[in-house]
C-alpha atoms as a PDB file:
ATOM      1  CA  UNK A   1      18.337 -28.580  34.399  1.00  0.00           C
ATOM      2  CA  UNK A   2      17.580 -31.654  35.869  1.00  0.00           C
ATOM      3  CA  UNK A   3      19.361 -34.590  34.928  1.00  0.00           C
ATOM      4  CA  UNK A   4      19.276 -38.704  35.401  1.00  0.00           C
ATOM      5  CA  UNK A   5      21.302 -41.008  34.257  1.00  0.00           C
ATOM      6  CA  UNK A   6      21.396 -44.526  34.699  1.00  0.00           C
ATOM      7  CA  UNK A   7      23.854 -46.977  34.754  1.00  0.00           C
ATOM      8  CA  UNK A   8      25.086 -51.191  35.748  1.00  0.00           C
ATOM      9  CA  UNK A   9      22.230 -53.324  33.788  1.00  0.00           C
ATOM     10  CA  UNK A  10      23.204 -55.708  31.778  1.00  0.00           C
ATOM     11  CA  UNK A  11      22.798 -59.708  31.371  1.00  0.00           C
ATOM     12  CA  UNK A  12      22.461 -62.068  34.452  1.00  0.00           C
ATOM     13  CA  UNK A  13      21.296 -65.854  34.542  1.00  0.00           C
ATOM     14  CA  UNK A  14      18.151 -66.698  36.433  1.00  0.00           C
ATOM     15  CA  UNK A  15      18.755 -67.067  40.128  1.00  0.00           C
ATOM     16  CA  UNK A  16      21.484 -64.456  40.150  1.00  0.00           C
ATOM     17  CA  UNK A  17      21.838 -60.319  41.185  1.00  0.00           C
ATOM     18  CA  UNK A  18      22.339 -56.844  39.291  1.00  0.00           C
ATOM     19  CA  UNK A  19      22.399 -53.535  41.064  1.00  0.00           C
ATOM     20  CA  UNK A  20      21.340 -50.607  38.779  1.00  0.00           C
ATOM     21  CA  UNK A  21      21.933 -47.380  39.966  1.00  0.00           C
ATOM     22  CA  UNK A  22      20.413 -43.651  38.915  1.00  0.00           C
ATOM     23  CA  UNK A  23      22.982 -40.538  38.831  1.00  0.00           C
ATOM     24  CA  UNK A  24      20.816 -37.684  39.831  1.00  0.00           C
ATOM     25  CA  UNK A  25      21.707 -33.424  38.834  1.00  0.00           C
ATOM     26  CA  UNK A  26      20.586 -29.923  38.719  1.00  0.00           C
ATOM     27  CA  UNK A  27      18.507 -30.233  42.498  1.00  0.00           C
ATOM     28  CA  UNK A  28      18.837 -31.098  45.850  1.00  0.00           C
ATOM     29  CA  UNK A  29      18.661 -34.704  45.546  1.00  0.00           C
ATOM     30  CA  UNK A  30      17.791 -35.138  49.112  1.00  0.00           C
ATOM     31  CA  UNK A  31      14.401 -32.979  48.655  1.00  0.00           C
ATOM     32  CA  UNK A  32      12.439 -35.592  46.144  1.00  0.00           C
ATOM     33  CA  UNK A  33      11.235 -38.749  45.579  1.00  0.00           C
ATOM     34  CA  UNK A  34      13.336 -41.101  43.611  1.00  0.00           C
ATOM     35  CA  UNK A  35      11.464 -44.240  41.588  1.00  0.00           C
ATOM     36  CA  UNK A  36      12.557 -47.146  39.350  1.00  0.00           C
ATOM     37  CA  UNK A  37       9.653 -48.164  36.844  1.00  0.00           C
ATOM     38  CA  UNK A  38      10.725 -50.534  33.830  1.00  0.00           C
ATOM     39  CA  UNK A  39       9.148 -51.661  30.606  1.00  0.00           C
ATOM     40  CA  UNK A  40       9.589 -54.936  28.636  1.00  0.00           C
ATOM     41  CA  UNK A  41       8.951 -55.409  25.085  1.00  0.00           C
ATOM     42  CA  UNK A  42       5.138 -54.425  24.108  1.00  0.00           C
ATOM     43  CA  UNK A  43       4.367 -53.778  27.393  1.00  0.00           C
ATOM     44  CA  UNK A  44       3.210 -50.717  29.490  1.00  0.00           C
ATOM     45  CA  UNK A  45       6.000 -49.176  31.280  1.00  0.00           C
ATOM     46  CA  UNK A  46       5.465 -50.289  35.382  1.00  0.00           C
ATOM     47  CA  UNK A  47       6.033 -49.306  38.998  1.00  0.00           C
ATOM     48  CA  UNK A  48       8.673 -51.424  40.716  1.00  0.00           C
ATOM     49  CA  UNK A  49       9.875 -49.301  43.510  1.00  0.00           C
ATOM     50  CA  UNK A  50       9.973 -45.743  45.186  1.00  0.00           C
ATOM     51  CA  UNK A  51      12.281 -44.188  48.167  1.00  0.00           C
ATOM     52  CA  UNK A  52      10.719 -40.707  49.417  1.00  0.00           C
ATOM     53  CA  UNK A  53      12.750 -37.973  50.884  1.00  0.00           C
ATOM     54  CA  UNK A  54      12.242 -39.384  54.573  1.00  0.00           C
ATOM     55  CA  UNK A  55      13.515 -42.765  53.766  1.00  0.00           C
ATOM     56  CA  UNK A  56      10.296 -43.707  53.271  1.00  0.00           C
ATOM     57  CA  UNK A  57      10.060 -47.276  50.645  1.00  0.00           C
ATOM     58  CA  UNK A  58       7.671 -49.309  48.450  1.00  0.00           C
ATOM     59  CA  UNK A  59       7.899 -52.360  46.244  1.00  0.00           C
ATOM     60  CA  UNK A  60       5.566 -53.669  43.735  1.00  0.00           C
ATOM     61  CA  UNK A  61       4.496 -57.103  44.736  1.00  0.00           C
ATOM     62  CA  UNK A  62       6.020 -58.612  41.677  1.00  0.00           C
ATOM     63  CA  UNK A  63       9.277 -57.943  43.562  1.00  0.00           C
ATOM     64  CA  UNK A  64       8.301 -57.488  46.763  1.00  0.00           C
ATOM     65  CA  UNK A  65      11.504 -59.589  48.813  1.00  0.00           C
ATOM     66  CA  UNK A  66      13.698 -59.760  45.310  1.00  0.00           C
ATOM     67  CA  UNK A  67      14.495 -56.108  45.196  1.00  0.00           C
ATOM     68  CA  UNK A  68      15.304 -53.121  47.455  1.00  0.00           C
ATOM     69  CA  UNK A  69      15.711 -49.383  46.288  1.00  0.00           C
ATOM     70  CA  UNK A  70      18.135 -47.785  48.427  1.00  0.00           C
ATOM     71  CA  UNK A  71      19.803 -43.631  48.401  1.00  0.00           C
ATOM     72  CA  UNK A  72      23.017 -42.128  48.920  1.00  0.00           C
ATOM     73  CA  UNK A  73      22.366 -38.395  49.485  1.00  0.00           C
ATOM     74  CA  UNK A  74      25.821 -37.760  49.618  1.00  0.00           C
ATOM     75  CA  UNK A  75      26.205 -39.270  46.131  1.00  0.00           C
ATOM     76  CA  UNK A  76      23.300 -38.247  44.750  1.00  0.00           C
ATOM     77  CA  UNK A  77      22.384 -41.612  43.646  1.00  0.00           C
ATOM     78  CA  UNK A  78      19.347 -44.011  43.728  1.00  0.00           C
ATOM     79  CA  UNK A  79      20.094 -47.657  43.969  1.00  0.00           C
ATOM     80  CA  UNK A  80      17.805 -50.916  42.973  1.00  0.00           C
ATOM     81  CA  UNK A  81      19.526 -53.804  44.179  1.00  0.00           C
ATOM     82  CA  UNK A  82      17.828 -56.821  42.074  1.00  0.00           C
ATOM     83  CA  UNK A  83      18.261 -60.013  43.700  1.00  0.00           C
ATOM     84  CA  UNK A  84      16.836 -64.159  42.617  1.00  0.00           C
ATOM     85  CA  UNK A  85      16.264 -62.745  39.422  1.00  0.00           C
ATOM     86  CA  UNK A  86      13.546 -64.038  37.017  1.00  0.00           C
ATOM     87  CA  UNK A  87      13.468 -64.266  33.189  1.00  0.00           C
ATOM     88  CA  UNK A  88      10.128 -62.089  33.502  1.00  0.00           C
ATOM     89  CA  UNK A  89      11.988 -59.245  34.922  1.00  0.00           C
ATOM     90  CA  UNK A  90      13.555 -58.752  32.157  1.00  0.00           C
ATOM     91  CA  UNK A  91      12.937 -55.353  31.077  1.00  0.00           C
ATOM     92  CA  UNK A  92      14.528 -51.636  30.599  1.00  0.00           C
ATOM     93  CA  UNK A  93      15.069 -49.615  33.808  1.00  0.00           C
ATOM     94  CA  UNK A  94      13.925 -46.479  34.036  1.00  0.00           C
ATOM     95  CA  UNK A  95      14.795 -44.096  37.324  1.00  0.00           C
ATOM     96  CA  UNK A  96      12.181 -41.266  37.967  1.00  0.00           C
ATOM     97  CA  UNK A  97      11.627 -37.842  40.142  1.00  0.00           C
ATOM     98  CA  UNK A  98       8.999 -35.827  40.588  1.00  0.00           C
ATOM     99  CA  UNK A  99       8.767 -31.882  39.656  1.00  0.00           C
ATOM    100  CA  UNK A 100       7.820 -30.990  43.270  1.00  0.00           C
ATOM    101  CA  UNK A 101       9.715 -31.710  46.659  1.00  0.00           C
ATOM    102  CA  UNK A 102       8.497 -33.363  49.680  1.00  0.00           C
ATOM    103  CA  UNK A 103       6.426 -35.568  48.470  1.00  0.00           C
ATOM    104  CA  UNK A 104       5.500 -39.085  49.981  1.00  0.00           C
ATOM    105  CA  UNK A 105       6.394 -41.074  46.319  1.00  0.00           C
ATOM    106  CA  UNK A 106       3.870 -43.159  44.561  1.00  0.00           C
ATOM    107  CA  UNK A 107       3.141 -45.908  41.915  1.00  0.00           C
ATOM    108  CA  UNK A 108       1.699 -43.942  39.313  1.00  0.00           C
ATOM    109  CA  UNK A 109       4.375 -42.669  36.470  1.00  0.00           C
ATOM    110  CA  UNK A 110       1.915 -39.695  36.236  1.00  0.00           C
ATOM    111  CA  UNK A 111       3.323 -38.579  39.421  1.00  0.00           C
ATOM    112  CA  UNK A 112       7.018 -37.996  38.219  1.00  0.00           C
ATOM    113  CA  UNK A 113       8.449 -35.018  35.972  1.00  0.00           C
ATOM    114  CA  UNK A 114      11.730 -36.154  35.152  1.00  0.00           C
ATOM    115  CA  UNK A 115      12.747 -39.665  33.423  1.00  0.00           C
ATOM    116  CA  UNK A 116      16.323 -41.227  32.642  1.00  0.00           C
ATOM    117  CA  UNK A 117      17.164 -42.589  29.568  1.00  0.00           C
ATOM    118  CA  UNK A 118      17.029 -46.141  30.683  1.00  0.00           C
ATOM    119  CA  UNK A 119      19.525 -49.221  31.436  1.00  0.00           C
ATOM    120  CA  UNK A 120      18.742 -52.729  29.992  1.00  0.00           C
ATOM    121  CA  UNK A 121      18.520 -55.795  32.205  1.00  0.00           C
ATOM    122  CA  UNK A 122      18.226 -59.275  30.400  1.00  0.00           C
ATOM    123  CA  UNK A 123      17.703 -62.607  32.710  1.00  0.00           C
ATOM    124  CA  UNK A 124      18.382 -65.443  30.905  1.00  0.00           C
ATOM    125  CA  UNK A 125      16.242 -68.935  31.662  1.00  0.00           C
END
């Protein structure tokens, strides 16, 4: 059974950092895709980075330079490190996988199986 579980959100000023990070069991965690999507309040839940099983990365442009999504095979963890945060990404953070291995990652939430349960990041103004 496949299992995610994030953790490290919380409540940061504007201008300042938060690393969240995504606990990953029941696979090979070096095999698949790992994402971080998040949803605010009322709003669709959205693509804001992916690291594919070759190292391979992409950033939504909303963050594109703020944030980097980094993995620890050897940990089994998936990292977003959240840097000059805004009050707009305020939001909770979801990791994702994907049901299949080997794949090249992607923005679309359709593309991943397996969800965590979410970690909440607040920016203050």
């Amino acid at each position: 059974q496949v299992q995610l579980v994030e953790s490290g959100g919380g409540l940061v000023q504007a201008g300042g950092s938060l690393r969240v990070s995504c606990v990953v069991s029941g696979r090979t965690f070096s095999l698949y895709t790992m994402a971080w999507f998040r949803q605010a309040p009322g709003k669709e839940r959205e693509f804001v980075a992916y690291i594919n099983w070759n190292g391979g990365t992409n950033t939504a442009d909303s963050v594109k330079g703020r944030f980097t999504i980094s993995r620890d095979n050897a940990k089994n963890t998936v990292s977003l490190q959240m840097n000059s945060l805004k009050p707009e990404d305020t939001a909770a953070y979801y990791c994702a996988t994907p049901g299949r291995p080997y794949g090249l990652g992607g923005p679309s939430r359709n593309e991943y199986d397996y969800w965590g349960q979410g970690t909440q990041v607040t920016v203050s103004s």
